[in-house]
C-alpha atoms as a PDB file:
ATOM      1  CA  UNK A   1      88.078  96.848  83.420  1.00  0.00           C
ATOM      2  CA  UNK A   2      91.279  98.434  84.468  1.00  0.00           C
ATOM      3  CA  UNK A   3      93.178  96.227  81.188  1.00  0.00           C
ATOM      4  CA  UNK A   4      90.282  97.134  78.862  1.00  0.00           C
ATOM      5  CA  UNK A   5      91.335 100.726  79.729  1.00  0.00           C
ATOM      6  CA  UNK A   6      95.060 100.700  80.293  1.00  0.00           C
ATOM      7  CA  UNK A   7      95.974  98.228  77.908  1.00  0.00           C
ATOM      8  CA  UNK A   8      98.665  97.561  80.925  1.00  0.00           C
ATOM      9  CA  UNK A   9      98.263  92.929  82.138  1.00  0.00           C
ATOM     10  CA  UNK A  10     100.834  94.533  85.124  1.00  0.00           C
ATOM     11  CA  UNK A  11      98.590  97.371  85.966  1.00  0.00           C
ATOM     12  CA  UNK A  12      95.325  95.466  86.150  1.00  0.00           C
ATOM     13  CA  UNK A  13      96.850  92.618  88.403  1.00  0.00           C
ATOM     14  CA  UNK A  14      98.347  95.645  91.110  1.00  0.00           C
ATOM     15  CA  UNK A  15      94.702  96.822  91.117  1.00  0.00           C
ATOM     16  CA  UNK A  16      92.938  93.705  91.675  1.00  0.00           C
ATOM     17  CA  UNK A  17      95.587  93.148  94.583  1.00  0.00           C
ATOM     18  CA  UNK A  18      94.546  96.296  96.057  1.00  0.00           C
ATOM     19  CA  UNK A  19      91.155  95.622  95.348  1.00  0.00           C
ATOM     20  CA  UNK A  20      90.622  91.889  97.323  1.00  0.00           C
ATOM     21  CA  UNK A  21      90.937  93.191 100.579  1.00  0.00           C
ATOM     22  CA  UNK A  22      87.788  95.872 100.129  1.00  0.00           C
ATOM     23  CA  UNK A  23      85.980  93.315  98.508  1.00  0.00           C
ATOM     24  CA  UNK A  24      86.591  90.909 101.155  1.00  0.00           C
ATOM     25  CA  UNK A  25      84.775  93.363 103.899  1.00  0.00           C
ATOM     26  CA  UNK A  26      81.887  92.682 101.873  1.00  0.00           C
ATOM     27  CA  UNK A  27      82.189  88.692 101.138  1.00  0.00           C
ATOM     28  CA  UNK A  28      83.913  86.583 104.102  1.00  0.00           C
ATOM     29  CA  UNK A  29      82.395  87.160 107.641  1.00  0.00           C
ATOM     30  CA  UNK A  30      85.847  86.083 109.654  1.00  0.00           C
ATOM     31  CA  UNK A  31      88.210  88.504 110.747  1.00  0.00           C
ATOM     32  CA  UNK A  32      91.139  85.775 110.195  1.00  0.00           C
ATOM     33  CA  UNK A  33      89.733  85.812 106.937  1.00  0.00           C
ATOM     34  CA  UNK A  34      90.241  89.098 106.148  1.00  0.00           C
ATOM     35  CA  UNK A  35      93.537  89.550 107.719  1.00  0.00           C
ATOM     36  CA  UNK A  36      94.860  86.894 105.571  1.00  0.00           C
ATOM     37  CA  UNK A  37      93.797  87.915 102.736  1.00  0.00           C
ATOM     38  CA  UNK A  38      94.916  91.931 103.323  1.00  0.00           C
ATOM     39  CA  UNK A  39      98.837  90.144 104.281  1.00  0.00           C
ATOM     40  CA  UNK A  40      98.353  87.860 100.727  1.00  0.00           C
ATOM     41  CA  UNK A  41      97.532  91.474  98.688  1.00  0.00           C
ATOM     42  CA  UNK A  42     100.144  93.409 100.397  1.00  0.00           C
ATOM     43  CA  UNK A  43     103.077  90.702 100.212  1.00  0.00           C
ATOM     44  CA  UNK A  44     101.811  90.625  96.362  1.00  0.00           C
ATOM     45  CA  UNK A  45     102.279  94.380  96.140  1.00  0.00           C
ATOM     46  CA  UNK A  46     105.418  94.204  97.747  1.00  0.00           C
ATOM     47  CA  UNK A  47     106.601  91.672  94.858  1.00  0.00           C
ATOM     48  CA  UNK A  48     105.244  93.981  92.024  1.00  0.00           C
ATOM     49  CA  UNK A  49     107.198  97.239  93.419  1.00  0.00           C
ATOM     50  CA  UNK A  50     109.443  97.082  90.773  1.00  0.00           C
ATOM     51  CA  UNK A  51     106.388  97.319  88.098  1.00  0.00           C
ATOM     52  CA  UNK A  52     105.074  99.515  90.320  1.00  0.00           C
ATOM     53  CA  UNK A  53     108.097 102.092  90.106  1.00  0.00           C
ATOM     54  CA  UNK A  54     108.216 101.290  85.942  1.00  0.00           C
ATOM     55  CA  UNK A  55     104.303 102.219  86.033  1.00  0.00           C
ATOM     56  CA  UNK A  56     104.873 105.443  87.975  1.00  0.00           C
ATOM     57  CA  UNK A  57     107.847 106.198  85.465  1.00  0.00           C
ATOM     58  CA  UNK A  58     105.685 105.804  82.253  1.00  0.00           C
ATOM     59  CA  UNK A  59     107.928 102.874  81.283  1.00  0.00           C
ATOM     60  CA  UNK A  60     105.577  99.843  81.425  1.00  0.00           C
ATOM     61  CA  UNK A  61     104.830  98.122  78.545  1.00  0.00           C
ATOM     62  CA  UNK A  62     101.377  97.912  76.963  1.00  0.00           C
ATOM     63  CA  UNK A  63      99.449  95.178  75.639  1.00  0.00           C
ATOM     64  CA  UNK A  64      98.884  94.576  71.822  1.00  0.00           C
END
């Protein structure tokens, strides 16, 4: 959804990283789990800040 709209591959993988760790409340019952999954998303966002800061600067390229 968030490609269909942005047009942005970079954008829509940040998002789903974000996204796994809410959706994960709602699938997987363990707390270890969980907290592995939350360090996974957030040592994947760590790896994307540069896209991050091109993103926030308008420089990003888009998609076709």
């Amino acid at each position: 959804v968030v490609f269909a709209i942005s047009r942005i591959s970079s954008l829509s993988a940040i998002a789903a990283a974000a996204m796994t760790p809410v959706y994960s409340l709602w699938l997987i019952d363990t707390v270890f789990a969980r907290a592995v999954i939350l360090v996974i998303a957030l040592l994947l966002l760590w790896r994307h800040r540069s896209n991050i800061q091109r993103l926030l600067a308008g420089e990003e390229k888009k998609s076709g």
